[in-house]
C-alpha atoms as a PDB file:
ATOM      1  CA  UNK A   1     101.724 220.341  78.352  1.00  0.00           C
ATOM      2  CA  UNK A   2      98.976 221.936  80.162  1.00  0.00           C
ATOM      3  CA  UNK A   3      97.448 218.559  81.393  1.00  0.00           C
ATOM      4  CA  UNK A   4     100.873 217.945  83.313  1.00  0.00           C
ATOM      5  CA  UNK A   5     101.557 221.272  84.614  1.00  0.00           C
ATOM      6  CA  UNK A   6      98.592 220.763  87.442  1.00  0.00           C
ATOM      7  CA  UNK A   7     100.027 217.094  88.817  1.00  0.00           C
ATOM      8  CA  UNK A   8     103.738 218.320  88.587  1.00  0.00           C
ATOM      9  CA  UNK A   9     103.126 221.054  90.578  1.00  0.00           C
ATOM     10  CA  UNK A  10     100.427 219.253  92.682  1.00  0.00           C
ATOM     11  CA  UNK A  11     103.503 217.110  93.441  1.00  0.00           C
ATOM     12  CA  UNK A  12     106.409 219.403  94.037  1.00  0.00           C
ATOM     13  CA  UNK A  13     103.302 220.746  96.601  1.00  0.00           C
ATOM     14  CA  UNK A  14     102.939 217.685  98.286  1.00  0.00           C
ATOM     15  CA  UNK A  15     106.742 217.172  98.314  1.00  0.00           C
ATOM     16  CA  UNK A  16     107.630 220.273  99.732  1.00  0.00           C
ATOM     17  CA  UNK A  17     104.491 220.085 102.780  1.00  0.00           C
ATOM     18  CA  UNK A  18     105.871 216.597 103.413  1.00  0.00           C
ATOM     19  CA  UNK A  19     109.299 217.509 104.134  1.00  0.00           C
ATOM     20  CA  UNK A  20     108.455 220.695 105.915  1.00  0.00           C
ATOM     21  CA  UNK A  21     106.570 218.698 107.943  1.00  0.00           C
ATOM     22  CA  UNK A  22     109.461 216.265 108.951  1.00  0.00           C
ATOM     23  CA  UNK A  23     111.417 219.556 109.254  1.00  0.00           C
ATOM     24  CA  UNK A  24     108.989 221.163 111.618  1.00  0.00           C
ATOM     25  CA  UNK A  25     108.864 217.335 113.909  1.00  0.00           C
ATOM     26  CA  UNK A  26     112.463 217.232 113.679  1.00  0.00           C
ATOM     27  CA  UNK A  27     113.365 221.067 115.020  1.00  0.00           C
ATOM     28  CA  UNK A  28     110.612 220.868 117.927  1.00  0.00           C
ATOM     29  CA  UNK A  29     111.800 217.371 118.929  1.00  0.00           C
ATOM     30  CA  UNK A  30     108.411 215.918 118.180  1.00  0.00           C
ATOM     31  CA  UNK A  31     108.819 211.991 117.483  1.00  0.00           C
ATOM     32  CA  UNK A  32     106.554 210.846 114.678  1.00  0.00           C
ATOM     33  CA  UNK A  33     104.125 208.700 116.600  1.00  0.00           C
ATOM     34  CA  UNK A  34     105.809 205.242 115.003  1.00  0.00           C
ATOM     35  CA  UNK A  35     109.002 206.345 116.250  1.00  0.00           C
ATOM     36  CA  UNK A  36     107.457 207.152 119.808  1.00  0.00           C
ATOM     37  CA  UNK A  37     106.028 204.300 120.324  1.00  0.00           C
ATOM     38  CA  UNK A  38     108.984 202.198 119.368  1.00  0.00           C
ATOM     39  CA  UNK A  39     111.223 204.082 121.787  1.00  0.00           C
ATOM     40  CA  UNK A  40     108.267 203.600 125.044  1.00  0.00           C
ATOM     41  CA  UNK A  41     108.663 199.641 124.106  1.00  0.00           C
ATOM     42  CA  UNK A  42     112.429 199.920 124.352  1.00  0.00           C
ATOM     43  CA  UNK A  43     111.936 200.924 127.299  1.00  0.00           C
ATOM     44  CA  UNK A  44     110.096 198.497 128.490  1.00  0.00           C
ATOM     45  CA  UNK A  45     112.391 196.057 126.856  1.00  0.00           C
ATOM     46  CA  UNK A  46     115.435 197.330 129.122  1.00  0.00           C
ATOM     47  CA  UNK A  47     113.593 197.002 132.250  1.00  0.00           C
ATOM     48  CA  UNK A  48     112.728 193.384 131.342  1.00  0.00           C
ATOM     49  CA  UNK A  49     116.091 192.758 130.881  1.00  0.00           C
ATOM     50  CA  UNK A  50     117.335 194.547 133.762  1.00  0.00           C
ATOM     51  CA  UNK A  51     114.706 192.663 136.151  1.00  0.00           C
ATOM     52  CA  UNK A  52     115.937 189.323 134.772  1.00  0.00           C
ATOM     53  CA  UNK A  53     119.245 189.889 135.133  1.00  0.00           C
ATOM     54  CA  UNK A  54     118.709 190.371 139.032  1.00  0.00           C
ATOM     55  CA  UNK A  55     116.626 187.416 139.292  1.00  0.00           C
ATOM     56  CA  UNK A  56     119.512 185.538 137.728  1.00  0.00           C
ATOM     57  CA  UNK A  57     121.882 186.957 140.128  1.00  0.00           C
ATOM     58  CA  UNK A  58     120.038 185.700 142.804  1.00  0.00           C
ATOM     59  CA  UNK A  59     119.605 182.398 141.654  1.00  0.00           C
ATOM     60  CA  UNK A  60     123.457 182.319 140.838  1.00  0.00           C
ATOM     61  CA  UNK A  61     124.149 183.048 144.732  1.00  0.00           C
ATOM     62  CA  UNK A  62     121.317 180.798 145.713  1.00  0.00           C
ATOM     63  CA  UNK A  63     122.939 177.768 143.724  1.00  0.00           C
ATOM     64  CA  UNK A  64     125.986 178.537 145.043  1.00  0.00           C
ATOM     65  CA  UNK A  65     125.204 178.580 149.058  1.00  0.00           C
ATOM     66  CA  UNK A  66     123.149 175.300 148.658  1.00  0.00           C
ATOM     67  CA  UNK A  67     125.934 173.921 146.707  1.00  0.00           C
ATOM     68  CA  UNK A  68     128.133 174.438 149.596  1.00  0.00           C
ATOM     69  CA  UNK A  69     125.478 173.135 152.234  1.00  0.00           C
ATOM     70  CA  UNK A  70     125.436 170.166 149.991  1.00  0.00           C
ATOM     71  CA  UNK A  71     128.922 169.637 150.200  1.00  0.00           C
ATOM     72  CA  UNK A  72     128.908 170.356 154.127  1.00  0.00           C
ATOM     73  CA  UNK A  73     126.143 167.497 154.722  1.00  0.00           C
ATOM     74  CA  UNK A  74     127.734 165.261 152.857  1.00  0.00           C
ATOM     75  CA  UNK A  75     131.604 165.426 154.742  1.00  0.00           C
ATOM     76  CA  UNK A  76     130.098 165.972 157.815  1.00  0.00           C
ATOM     77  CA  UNK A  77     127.350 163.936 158.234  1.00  0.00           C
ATOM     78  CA  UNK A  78     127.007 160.973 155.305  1.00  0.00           C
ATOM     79  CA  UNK A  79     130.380 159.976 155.306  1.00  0.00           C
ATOM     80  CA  UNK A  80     130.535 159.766 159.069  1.00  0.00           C
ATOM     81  CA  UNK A  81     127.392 158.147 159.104  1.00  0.00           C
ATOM     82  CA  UNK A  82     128.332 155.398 156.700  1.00  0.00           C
ATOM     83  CA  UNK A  83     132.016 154.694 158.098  1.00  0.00           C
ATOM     84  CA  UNK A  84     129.842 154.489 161.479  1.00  0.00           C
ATOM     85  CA  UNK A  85     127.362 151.776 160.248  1.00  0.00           C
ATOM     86  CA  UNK A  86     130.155 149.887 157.988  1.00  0.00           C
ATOM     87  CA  UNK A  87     131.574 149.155 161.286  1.00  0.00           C
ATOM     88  CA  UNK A  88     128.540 148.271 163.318  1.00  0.00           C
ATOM     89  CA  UNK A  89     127.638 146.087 160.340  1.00  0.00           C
ATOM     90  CA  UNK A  90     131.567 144.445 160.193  1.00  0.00           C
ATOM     91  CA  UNK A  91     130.349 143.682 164.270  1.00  0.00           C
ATOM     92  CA  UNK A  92     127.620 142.274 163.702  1.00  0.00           C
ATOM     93  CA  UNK A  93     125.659 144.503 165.608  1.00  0.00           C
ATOM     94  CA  UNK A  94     123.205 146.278 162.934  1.00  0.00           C
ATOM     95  CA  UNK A  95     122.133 145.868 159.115  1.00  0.00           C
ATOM     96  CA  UNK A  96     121.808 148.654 157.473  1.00  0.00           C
ATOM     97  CA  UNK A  97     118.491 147.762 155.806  1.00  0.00           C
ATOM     98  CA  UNK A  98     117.316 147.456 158.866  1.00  0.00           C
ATOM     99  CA  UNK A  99     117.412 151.160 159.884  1.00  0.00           C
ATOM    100  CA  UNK A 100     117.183 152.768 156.148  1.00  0.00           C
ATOM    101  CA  UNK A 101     114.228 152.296 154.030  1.00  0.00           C
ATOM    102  CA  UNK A 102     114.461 151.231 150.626  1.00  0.00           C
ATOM    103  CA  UNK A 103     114.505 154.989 148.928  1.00  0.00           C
ATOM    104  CA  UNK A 104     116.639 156.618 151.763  1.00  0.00           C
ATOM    105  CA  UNK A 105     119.372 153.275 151.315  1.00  0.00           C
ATOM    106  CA  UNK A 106     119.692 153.871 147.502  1.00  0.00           C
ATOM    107  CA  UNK A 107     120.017 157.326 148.141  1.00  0.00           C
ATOM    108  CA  UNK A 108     122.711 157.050 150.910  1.00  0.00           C
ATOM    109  CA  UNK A 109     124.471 154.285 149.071  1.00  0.00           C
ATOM    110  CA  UNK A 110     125.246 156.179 145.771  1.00  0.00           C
ATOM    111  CA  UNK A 111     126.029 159.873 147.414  1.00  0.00           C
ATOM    112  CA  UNK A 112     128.500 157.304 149.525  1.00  0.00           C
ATOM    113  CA  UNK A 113     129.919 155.334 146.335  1.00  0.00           C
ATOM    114  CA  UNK A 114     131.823 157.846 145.278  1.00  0.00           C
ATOM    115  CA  UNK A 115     133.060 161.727 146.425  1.00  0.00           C
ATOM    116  CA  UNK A 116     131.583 164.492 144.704  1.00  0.00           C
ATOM    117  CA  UNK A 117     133.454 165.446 141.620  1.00  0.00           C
ATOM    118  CA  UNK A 118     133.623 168.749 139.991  1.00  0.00           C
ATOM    119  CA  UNK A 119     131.286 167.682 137.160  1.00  0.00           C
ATOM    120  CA  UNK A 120     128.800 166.470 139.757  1.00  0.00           C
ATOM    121  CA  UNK A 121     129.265 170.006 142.258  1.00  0.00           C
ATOM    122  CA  UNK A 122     127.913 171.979 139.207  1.00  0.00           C
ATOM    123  CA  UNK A 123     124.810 170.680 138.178  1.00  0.00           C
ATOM    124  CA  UNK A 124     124.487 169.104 142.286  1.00  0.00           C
ATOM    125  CA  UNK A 125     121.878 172.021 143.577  1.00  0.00           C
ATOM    126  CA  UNK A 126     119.258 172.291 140.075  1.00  0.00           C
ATOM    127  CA  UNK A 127     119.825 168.784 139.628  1.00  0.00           C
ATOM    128  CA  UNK A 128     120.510 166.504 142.619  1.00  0.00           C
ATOM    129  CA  UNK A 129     123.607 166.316 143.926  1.00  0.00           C
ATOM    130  CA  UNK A 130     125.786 163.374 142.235  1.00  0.00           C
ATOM    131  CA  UNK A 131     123.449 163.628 138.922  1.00  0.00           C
ATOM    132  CA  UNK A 132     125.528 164.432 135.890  1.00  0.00           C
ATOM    133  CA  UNK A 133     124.442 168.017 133.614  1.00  0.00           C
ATOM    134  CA  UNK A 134     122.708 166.830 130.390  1.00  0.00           C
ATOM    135  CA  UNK A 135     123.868 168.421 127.447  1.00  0.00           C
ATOM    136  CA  UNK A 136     120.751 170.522 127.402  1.00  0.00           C
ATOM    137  CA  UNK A 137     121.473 172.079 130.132  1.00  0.00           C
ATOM    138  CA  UNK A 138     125.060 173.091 129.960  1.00  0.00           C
ATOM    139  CA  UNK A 139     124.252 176.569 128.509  1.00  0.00           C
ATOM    140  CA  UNK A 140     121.739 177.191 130.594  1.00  0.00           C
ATOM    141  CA  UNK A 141     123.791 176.453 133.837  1.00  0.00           C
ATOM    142  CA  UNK A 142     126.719 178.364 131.697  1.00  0.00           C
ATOM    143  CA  UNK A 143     124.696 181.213 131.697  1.00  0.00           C
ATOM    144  CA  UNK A 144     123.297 181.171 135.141  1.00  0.00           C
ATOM    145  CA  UNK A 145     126.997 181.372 136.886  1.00  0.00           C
ATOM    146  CA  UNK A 146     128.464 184.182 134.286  1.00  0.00           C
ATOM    147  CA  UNK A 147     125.430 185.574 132.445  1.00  0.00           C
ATOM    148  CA  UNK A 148     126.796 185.394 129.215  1.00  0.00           C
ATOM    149  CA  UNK A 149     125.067 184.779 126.072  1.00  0.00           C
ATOM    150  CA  UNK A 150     126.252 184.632 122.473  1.00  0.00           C
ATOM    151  CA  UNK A 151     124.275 184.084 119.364  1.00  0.00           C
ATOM    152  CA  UNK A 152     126.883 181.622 118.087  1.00  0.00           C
ATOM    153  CA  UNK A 153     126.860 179.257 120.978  1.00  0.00           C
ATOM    154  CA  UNK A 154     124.294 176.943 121.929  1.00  0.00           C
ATOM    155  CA  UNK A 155     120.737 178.306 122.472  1.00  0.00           C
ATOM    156  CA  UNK A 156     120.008 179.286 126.169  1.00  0.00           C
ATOM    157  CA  UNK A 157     116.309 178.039 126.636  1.00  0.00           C
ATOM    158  CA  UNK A 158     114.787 178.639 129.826  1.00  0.00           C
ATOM    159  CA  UNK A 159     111.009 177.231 130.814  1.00  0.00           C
ATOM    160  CA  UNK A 160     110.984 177.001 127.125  1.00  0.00           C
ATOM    161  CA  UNK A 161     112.111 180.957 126.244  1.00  0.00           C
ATOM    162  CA  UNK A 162     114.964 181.079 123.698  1.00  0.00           C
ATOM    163  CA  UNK A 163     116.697 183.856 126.184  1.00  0.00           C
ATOM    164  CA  UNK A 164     118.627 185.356 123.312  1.00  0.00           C
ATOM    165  CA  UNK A 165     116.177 185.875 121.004  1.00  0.00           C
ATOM    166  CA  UNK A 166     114.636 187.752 123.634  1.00  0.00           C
ATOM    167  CA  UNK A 167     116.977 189.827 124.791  1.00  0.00           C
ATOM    168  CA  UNK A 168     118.430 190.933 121.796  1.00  0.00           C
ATOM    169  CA  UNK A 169     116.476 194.168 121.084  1.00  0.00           C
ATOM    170  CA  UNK A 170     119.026 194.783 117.800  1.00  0.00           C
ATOM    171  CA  UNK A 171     117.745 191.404 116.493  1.00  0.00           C
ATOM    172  CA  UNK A 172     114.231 192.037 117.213  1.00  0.00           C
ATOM    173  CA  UNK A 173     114.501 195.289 116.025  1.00  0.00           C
ATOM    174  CA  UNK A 174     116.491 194.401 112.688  1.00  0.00           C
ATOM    175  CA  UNK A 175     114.492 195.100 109.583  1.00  0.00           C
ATOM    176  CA  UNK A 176     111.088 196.251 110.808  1.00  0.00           C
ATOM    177  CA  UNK A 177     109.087 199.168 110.733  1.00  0.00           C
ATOM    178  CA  UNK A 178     108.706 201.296 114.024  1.00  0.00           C
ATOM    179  CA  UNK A 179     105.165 199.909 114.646  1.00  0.00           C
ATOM    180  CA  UNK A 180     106.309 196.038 114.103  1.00  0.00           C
ATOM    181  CA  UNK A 181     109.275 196.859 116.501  1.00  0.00           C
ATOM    182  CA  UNK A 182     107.624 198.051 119.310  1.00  0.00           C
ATOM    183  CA  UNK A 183     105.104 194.924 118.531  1.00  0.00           C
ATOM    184  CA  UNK A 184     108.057 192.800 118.826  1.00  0.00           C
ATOM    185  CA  UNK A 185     109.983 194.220 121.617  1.00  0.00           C
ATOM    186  CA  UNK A 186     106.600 194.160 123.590  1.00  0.00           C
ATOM    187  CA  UNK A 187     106.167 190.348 122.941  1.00  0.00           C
ATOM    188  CA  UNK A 188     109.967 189.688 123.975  1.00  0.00           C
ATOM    189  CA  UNK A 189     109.179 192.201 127.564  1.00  0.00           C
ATOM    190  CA  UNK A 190     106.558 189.363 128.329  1.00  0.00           C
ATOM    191  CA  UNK A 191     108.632 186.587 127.385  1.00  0.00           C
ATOM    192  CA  UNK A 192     111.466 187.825 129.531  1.00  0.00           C
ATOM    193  CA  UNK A 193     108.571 188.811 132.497  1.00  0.00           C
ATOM    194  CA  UNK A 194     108.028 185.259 132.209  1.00  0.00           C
ATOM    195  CA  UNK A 195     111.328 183.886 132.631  1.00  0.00           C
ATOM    196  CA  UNK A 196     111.871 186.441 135.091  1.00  0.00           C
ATOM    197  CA  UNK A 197     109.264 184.867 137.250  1.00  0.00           C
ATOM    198  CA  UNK A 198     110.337 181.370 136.387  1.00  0.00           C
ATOM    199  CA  UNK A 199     113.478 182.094 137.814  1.00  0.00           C
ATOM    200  CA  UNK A 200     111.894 183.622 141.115  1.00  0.00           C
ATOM    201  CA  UNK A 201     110.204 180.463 141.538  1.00  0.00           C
ATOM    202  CA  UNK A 202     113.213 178.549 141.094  1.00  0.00           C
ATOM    203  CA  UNK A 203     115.119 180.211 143.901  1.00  0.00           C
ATOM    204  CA  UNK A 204     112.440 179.945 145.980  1.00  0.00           C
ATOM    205  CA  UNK A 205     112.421 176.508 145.682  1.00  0.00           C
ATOM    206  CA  UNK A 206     115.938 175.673 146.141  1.00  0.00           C
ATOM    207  CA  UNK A 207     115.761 178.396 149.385  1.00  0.00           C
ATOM    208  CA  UNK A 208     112.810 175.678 150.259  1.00  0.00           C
ATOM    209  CA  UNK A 209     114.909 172.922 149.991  1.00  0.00           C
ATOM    210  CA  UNK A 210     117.946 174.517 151.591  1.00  0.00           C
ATOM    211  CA  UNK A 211     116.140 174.662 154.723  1.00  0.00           C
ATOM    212  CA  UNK A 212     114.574 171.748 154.894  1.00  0.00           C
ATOM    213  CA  UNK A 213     118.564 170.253 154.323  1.00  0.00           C
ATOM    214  CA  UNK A 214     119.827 172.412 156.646  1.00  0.00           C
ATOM    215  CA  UNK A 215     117.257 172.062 159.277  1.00  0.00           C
ATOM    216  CA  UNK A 216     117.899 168.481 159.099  1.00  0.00           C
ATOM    217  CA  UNK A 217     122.063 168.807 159.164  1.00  0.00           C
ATOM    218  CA  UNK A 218     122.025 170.423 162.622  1.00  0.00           C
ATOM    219  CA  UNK A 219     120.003 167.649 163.914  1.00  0.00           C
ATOM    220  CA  UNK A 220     121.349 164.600 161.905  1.00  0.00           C
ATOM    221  CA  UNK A 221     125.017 166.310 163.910  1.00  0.00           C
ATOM    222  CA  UNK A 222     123.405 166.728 167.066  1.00  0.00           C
ATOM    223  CA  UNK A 223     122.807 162.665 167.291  1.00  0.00           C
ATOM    224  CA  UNK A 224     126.272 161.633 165.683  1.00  0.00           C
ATOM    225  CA  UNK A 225     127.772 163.911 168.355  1.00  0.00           C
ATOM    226  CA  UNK A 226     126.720 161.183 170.778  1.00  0.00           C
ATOM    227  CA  UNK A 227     127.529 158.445 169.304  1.00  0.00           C
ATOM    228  CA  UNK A 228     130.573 156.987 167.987  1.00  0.00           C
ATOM    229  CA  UNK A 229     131.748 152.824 167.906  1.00  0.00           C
ATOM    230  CA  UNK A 230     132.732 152.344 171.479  1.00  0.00           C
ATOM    231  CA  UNK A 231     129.171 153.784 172.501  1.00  0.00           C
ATOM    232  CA  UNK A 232     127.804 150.639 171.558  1.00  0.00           C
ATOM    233  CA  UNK A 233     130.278 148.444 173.236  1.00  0.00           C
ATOM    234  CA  UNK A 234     128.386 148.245 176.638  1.00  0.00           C
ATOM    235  CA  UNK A 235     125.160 147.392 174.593  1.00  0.00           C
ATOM    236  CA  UNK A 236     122.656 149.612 175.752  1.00  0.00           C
ATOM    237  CA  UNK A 237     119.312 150.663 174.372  1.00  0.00           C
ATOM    238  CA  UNK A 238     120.064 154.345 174.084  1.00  0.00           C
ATOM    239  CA  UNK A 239     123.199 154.031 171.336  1.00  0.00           C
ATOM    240  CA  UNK A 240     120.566 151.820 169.597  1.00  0.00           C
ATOM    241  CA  UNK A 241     117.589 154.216 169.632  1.00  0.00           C
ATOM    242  CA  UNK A 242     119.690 157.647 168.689  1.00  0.00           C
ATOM    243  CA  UNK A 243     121.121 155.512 165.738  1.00  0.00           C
ATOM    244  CA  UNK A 244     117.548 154.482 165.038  1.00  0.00           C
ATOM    245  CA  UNK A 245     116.613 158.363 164.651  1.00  0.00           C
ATOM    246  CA  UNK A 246     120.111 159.866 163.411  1.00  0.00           C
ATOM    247  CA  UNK A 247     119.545 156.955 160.365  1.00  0.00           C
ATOM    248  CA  UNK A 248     116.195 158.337 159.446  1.00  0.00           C
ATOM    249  CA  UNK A 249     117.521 161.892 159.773  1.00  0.00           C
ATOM    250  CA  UNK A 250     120.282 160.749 157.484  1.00  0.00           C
ATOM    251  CA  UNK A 251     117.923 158.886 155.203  1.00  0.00           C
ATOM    252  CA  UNK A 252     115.824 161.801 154.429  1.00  0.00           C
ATOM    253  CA  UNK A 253     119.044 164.060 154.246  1.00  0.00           C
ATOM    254  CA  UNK A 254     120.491 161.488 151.014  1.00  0.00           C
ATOM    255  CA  UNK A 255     117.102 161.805 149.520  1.00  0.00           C
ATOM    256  CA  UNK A 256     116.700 165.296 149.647  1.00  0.00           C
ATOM    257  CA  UNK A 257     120.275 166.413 148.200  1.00  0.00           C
ATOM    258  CA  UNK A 258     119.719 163.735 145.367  1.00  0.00           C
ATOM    259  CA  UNK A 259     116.538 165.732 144.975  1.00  0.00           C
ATOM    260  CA  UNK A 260     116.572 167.911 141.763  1.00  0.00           C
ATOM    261  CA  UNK A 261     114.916 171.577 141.320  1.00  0.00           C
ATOM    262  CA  UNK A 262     115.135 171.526 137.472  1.00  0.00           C
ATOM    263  CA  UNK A 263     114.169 168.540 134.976  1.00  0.00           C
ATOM    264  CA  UNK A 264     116.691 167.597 132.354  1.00  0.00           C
ATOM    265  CA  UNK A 265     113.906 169.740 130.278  1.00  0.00           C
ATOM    266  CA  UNK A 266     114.803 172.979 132.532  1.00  0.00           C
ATOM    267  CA  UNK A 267     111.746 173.063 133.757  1.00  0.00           C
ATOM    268  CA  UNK A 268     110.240 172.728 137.505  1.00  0.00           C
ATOM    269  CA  UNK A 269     110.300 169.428 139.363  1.00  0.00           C
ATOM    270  CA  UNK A 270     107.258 168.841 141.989  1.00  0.00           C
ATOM    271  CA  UNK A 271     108.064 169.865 144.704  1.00  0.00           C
ATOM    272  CA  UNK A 272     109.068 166.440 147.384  1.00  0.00           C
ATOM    273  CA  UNK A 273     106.978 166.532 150.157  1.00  0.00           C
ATOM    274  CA  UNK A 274     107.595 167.030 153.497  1.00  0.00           C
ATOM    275  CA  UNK A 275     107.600 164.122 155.837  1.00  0.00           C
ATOM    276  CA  UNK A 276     107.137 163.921 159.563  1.00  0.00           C
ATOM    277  CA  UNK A 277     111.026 163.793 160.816  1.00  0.00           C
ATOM    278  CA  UNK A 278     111.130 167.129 158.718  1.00  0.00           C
ATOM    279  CA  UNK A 279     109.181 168.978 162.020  1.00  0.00           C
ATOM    280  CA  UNK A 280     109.751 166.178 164.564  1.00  0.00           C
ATOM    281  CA  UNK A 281     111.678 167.961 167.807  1.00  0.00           C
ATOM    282  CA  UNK A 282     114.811 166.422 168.260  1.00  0.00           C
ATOM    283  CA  UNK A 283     115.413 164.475 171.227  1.00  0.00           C
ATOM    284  CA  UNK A 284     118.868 164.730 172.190  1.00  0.00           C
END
């Protein structure tokens, strides 16, 4: 009996210190170092989340005032562009190949085909307007115009970040100790930094594009305020040489709102060059 006496009370001692000392952290509000360094990562975690969710706002309203433009250009200056050279062509008096090159008559001739749908409006400023939404993509353009996400629906990967995984700190959290938590919730912070930039680059780029389209709109309307049919009844050279420059304005307009930001992977597209008629003054 003697032998045990030493360890039992050894480790009613040790027992006793131990919870005295969680009694002592817990009464002075001092967080066992674990605990604190769990809490600084959650932190961290909701300021990721907060700083993506404002990016994603922004990208929501940026999607939605291209979309308009793109809806604007097309009424206003495609369609009367086209019913203006369907005519000239029914005359006689021009071919169309003649004043569109090969890209900018593809593009001109499908955005013509048919008008916009709703299907096509959605996905029209990430993907090109007139392109359909893969299925990939659906719940990440889902997400983009309401910001939900839900662990049962389909994944919401961004630049190739599983968002929900991410942004779930009860799910990262779930299970592990405080020190692989804050591990964890610090590796999510930089995946969601990441997106978070991705998605500053996107708007940027569709801001880009907007006002390259838009730049182009007010000119591409300036010439077709000029000209209608009967200005080429007289057969002059200066109905022929505005239609000569409002068709390349037009041209580049088709081939820049079938121009998509994000790949059918949801990732960046290069960005389309400039060309010349994008800077050239206008010569009214």
């Amino acid at each position: 009996m003697p032998f045990f006496i030493p360890f039992a009370v050894g480790g009613l001692v040790l027992t006793a210190l131990g919870l005295g000392v969680r009694k002592v952290l817990t009464e002075t509000g001092v967080t066992p170092p674990g605990d604190a360094r769990r809490a600084q990562a959650r932190e961290r975690h909701r300021a990721a989340v907060a700083a993506l969710r404002a990016d994603r706002l922004q990208v929501r309203d940026g999607v939605a005032t291209y979309g308009a433009l793109q809806a604007r250009v097309h009424a206003e200056v495609l369609v009367p562009f086209g019913a203006l050279l369907e005519r000239l062509e029914r005359w006689g008096y021009v071919r169309e190949a003649e004043l569109l090159d090969a890209e900018a008559l593809e593009a001109l001739r499908a955005l013509l085909r048919q008008a916009p749908s709703r299907a096509t409006r959605r996905g029209g400023p990430l993907l090109g307007m007139g392109a359909q939404v893969p299925a990939a993509l659906e719940s990440v353009l889902a997400w983009l115009e309401r910001g939900w996400l839900d662990e049962e629906s389909p994944p919401v990967v961004l630049d190739g970040t599983s968002l929900y995984a991410a942004l779930s700190a009860r799910g990262i959290l779930a299970g592990s100790p405080p020190e692989e938590g804050a591990r964890a919730l610090d590796e999510a912070s930089g995946l969601l930094a990441r997106t978070a930039a991705f998605l500053g680059a996107l708007r940027t780029r569709l801001t880009a594009l907007e006002e390259r389209v838009a730049g182009l709109q007010g000119r591409a309307s300036a010439q077709l305020a000029y000209l209608d049919a009967a200005s080429f009844e007289e057969g002059g050279e200066e109905p022929r040489e505005r239609l000569t420059r409002l068709a390349v304005l037009v041209g580049q307009l088709a081939v820049l709102l079938r121009t998509p930001v994000l790949s059918a992977e949801g990732r960046l597209t290069p960005l389309l060059a400039a060309r010349v008629e994008d800077d050239a003054p206008s010569r009214d």
